[in-house]
C-alpha atoms as a PDB file:
ATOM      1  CA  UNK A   1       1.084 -11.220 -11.607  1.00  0.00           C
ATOM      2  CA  UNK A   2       3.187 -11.757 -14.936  1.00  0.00           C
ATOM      3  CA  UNK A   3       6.738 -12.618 -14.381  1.00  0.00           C
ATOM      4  CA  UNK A   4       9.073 -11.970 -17.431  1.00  0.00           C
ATOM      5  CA  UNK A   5      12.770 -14.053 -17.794  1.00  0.00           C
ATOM      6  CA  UNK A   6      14.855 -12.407 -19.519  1.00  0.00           C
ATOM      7  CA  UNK A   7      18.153 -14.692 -19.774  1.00  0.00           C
ATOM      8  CA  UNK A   8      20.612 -16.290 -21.872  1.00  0.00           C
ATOM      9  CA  UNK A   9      21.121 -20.257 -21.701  1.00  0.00           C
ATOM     10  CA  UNK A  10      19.478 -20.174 -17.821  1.00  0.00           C
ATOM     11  CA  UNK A  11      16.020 -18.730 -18.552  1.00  0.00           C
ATOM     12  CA  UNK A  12      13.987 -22.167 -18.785  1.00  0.00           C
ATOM     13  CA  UNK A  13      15.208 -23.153 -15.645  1.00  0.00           C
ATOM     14  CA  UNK A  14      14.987 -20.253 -13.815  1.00  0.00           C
ATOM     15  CA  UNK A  15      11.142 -20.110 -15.168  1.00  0.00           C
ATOM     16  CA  UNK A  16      10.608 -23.513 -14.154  1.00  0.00           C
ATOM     17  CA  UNK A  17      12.037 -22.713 -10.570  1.00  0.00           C
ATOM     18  CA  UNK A  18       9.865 -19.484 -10.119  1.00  0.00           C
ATOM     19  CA  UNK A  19       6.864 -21.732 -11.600  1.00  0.00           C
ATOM     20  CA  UNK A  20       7.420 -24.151  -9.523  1.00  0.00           C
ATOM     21  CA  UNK A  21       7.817 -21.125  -6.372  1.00  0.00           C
ATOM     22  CA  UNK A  22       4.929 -19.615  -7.446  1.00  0.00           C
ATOM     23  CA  UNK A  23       2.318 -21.712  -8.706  1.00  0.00           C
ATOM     24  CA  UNK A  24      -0.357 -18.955  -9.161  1.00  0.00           C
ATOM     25  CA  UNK A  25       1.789 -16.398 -11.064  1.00  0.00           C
ATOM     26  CA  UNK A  26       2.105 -15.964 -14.993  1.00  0.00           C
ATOM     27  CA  UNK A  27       6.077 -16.412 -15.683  1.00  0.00           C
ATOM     28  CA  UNK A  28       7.258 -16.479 -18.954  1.00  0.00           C
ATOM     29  CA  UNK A  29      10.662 -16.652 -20.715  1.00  0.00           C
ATOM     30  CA  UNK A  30      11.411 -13.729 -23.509  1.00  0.00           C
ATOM     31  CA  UNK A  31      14.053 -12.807 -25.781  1.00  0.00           C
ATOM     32  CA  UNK A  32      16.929 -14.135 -26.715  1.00  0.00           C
ATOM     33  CA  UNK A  33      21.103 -13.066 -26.383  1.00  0.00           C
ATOM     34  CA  UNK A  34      19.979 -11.417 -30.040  1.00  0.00           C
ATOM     35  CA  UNK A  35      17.062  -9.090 -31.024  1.00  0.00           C
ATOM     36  CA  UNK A  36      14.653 -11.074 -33.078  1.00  0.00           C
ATOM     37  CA  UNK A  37      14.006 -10.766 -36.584  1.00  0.00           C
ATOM     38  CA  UNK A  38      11.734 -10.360 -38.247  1.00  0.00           C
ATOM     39  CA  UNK A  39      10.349  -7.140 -37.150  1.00  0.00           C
ATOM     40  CA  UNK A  40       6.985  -8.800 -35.848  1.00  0.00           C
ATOM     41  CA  UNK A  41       9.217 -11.120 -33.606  1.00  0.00           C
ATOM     42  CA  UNK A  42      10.818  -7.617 -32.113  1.00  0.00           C
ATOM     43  CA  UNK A  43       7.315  -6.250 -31.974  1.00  0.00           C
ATOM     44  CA  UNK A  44       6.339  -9.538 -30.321  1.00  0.00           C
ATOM     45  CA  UNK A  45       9.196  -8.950 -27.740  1.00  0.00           C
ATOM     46  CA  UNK A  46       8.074  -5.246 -27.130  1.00  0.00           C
ATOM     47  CA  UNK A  47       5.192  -6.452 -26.051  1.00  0.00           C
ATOM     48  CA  UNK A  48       6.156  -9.490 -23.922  1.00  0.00           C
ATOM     49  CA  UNK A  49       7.903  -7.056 -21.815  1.00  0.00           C
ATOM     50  CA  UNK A  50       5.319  -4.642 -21.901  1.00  0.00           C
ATOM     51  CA  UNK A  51       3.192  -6.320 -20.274  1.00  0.00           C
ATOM     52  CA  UNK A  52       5.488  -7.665 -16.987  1.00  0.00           C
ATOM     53  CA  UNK A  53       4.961  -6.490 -13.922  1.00  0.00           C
ATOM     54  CA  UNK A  54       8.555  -8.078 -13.262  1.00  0.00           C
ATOM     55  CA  UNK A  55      10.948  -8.466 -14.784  1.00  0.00           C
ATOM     56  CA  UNK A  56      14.109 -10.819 -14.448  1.00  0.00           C
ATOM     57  CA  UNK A  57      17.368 -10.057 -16.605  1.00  0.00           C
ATOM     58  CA  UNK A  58      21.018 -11.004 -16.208  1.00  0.00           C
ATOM     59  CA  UNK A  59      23.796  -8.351 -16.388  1.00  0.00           C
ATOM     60  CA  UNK A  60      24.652  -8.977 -20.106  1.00  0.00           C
ATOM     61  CA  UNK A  61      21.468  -8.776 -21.350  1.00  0.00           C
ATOM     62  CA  UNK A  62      20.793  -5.559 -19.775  1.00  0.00           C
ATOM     63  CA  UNK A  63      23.524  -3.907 -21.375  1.00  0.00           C
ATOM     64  CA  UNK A  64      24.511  -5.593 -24.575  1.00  0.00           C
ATOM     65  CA  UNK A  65      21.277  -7.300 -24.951  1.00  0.00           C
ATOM     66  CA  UNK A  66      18.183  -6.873 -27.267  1.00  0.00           C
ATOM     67  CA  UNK A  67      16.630  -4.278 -25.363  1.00  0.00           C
ATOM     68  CA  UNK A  68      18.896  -2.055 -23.215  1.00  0.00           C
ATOM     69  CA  UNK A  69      18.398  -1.172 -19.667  1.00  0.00           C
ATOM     70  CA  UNK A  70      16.918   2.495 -19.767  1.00  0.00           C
ATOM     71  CA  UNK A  71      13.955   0.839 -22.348  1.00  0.00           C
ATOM     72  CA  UNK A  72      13.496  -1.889 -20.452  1.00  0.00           C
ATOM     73  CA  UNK A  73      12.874  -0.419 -17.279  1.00  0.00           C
ATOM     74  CA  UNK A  74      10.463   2.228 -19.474  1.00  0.00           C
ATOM     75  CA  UNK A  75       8.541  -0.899 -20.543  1.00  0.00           C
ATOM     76  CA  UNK A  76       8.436  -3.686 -17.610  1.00  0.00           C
ATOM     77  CA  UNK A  77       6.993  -2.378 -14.294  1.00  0.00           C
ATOM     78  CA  UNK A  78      10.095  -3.664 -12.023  1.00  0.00           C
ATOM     79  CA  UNK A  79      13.543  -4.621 -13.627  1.00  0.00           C
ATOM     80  CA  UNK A  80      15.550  -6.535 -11.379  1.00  0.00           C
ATOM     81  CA  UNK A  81      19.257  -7.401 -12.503  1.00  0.00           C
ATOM     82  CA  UNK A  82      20.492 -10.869 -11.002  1.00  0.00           C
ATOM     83  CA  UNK A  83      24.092 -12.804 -11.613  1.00  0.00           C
ATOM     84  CA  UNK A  84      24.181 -15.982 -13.935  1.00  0.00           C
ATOM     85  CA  UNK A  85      24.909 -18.908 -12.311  1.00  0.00           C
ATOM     86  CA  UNK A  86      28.667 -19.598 -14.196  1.00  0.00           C
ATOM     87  CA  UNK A  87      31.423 -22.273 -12.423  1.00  0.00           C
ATOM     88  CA  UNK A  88      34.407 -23.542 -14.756  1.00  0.00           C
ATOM     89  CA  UNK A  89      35.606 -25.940 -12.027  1.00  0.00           C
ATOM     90  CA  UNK A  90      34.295 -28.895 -12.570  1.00  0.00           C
ATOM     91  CA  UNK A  91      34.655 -28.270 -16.689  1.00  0.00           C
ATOM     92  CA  UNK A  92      38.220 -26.273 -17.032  1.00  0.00           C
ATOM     93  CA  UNK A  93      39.026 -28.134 -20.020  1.00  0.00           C
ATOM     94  CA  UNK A  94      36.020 -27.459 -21.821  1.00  0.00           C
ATOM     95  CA  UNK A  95      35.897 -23.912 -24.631  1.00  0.00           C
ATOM     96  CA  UNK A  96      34.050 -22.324 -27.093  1.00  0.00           C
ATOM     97  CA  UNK A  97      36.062 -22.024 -30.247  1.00  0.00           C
ATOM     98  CA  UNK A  98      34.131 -19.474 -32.918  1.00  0.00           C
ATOM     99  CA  UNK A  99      34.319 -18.893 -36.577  1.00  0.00           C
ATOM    100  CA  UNK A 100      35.420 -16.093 -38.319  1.00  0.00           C
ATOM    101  CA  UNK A 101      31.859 -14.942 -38.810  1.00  0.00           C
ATOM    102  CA  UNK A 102      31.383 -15.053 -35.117  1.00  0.00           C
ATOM    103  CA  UNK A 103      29.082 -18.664 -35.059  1.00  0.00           C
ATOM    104  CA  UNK A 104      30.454 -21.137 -32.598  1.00  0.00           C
ATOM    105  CA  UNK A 105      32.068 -23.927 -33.881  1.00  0.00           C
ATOM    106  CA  UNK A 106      29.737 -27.150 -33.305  1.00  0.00           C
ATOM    107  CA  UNK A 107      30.826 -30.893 -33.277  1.00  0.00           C
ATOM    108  CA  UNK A 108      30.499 -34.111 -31.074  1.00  0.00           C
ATOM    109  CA  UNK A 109      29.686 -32.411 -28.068  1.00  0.00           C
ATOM    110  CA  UNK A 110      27.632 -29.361 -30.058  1.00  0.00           C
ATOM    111  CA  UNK A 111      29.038 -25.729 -28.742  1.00  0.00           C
ATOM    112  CA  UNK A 112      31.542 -27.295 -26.247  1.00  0.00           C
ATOM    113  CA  UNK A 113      35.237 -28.351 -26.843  1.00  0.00           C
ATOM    114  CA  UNK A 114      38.101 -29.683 -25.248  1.00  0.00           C
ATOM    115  CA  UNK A 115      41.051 -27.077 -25.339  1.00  0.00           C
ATOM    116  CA  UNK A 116      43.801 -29.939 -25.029  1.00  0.00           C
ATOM    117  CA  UNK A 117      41.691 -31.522 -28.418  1.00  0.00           C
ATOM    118  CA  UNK A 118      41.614 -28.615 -30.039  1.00  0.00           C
ATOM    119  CA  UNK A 119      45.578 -28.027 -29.223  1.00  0.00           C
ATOM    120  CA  UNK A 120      46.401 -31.313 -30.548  1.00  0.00           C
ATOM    121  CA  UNK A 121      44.583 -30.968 -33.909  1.00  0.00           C
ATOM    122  CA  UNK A 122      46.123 -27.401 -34.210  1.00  0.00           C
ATOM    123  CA  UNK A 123      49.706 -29.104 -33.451  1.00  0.00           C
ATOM    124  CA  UNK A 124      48.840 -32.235 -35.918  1.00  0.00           C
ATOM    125  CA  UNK A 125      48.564 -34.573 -33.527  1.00  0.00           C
ATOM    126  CA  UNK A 126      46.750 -38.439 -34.078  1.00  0.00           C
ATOM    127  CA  UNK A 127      44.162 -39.079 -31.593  1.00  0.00           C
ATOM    128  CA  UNK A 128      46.224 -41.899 -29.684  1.00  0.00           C
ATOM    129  CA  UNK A 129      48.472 -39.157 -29.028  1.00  0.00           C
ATOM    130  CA  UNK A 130      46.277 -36.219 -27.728  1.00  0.00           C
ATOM    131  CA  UNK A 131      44.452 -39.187 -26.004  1.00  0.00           C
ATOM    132  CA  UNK A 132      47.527 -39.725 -24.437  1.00  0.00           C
ATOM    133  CA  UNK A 133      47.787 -35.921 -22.945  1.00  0.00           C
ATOM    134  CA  UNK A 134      44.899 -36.329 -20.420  1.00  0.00           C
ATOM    135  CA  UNK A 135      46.739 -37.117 -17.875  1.00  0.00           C
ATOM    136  CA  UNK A 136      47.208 -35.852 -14.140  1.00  0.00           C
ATOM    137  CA  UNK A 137      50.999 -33.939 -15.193  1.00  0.00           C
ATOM    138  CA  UNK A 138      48.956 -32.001 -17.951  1.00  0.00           C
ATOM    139  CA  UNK A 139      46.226 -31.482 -16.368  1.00  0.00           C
ATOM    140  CA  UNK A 140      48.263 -29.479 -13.401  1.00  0.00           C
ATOM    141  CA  UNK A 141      50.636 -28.045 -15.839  1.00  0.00           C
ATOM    142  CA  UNK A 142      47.353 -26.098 -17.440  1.00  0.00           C
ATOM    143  CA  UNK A 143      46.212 -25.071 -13.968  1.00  0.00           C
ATOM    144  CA  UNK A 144      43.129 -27.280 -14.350  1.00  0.00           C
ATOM    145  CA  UNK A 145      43.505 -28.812 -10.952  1.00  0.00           C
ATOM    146  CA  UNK A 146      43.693 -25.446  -9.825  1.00  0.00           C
ATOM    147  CA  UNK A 147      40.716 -24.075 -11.252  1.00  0.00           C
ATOM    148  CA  UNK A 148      37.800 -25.478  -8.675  1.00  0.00           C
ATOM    149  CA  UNK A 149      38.881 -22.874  -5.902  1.00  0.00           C
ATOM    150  CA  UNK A 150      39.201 -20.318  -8.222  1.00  0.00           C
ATOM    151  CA  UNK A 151      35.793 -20.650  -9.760  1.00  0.00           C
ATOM    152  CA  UNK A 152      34.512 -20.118  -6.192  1.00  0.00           C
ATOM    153  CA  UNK A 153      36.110 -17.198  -5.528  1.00  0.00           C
ATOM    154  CA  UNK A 154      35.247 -15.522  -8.977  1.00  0.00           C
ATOM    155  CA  UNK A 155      30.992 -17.206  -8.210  1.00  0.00           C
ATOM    156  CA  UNK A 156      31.312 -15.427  -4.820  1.00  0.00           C
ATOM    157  CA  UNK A 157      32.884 -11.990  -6.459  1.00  0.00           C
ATOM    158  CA  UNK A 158      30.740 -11.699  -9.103  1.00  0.00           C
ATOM    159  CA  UNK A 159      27.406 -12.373  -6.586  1.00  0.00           C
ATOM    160  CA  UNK A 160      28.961 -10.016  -4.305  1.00  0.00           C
ATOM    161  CA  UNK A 161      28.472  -7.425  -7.532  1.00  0.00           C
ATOM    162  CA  UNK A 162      24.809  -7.464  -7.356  1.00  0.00           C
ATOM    163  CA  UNK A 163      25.121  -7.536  -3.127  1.00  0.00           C
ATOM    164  CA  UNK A 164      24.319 -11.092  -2.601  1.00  0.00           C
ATOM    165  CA  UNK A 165      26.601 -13.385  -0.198  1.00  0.00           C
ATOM    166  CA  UNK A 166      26.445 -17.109  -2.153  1.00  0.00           C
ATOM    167  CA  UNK A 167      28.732 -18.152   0.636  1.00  0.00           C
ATOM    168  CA  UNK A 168      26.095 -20.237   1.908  1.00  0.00           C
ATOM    169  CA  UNK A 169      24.397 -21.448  -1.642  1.00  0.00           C
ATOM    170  CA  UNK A 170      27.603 -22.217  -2.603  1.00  0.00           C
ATOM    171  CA  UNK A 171      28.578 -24.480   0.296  1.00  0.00           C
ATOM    172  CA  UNK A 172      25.521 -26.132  -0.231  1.00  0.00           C
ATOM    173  CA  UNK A 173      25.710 -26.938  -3.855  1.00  0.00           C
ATOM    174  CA  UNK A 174      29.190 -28.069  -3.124  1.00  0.00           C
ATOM    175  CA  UNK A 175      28.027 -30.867  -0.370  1.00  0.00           C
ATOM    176  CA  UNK A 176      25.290 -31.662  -2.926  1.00  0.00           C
ATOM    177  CA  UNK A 177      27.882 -33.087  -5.339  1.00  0.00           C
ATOM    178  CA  UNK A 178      28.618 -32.112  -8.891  1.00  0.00           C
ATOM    179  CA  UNK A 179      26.233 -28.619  -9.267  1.00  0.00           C
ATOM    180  CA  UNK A 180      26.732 -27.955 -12.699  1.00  0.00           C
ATOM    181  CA  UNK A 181      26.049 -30.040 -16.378  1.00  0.00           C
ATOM    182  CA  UNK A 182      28.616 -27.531 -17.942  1.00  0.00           C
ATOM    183  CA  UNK A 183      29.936 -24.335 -17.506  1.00  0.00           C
ATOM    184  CA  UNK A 184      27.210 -22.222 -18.204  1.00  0.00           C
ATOM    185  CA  UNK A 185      24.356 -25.103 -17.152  1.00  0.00           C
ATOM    186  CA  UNK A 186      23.702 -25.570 -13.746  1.00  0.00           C
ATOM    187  CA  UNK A 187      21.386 -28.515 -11.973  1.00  0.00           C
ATOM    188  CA  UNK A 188      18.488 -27.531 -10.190  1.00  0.00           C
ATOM    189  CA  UNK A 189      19.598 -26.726  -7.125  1.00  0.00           C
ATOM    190  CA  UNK A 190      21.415 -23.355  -7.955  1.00  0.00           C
ATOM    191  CA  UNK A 191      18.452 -22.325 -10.419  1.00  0.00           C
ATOM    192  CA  UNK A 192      16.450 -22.898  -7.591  1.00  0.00           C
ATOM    193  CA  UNK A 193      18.181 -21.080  -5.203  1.00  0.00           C
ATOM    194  CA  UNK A 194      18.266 -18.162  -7.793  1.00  0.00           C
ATOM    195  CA  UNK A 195      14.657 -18.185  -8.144  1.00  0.00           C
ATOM    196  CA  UNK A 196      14.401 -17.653  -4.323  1.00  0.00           C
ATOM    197  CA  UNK A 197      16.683 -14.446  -4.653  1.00  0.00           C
ATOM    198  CA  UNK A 198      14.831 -13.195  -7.546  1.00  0.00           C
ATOM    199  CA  UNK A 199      11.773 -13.856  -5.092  1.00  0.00           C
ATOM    200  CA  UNK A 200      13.111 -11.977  -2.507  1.00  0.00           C
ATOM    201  CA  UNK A 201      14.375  -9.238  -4.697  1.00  0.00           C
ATOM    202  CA  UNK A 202      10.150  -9.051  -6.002  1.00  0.00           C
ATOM    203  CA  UNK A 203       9.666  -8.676  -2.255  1.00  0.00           C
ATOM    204  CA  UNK A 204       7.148 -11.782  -3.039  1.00  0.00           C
END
């Protein structure tokens, strides 16, 4: 059985999840947020997918991806659409800023930035005194403090799109500690726990 992952930032760890799940089947990670280029790397990715007898793609990729839906679902022999695994809360300060030709901004911290940095520079601040605005009062003022519960609402909403309760995965990656590297990067214990979904959606 070949197992295709079709995902942005979260395909290598989803793979390694469903490898790790399913130590006799074939899974591979394809594609990108971009169709490849050359046109031997598309052809390459036409074929990857060809030859899945699942396969595994977030939301965004199925409609604003390389390949949309209605081909995908011509070409793989099961498409199953899951959720990312996305949580702000323990990162609110943290933003993408872009360029004008649409290529994210990298520095220190590569794609990631802090908003209230970013602010200062913007306002011509020195760095003792943006230093000086992470602080408690600012950090409520922004809503940061805030922003955990939301972030669990919007995880369980957006879940509750493709008909899955995370109620319980989420109350267990919250007693596990910290569940996420960034906002877009979870630990293994939510990539994990979406590999068993995407299991149980393969009725394997």
């Amino acid at each position: 059985m070949r197992i295709g992952v079709l995902f942005n930032c979260q395909a290598r760890g989803i793979a390694a999840s469903l490898r790790a799940l399913l130590p006799s089947a074939d899974i591979v990670e394809i594609g990108r947020s971009v169709l490849p280029d050359p046109a031997q790397d598309r052809q390459r990715l036409v074929s990857q997918v060809s030859e899945c007898d699942h396969l595994l793609c977030n939301e965004l990729l199925a409609t604003k991806g390389p390949l949309p839906l209605p081909a995908l679902r011509r070409m793989a022999g099961q498409v199953h659409i899951l959720p990312e695994i996305g949580f702000a809360g323990f990162h609110p300060d943290m933003v993408y800023i872009f360029r004008d030709d649409g290529t994210p901004l990298v520095g220190p911290t590569m794609d990631y930035h802090s908003r209230i940095a970013i602010a200062s520079y913007l306002l011509g601040l020195g760095a003792a005194e943006t230093a000086a605005l992470y602080h408690r009062l600012v950090f409520r003022r922004l809503g940061y403090l805030d922003r955990f519960a939301t972030e669990c609402t919007l995880l369980l909403e957006h879940w509750a799109h493709f008909s899955l309760d995370a109620a319980p995965l989420l109350r267990a990656w919250r007693e596990s500690g910290c569940f996420m590297y960034s906002v877009n990067h979870p630990k293994a214990r939510p990539l994990l726990d979406l590999a068993r979904v995407a299991c149980t959606r393969m009725a394997i």
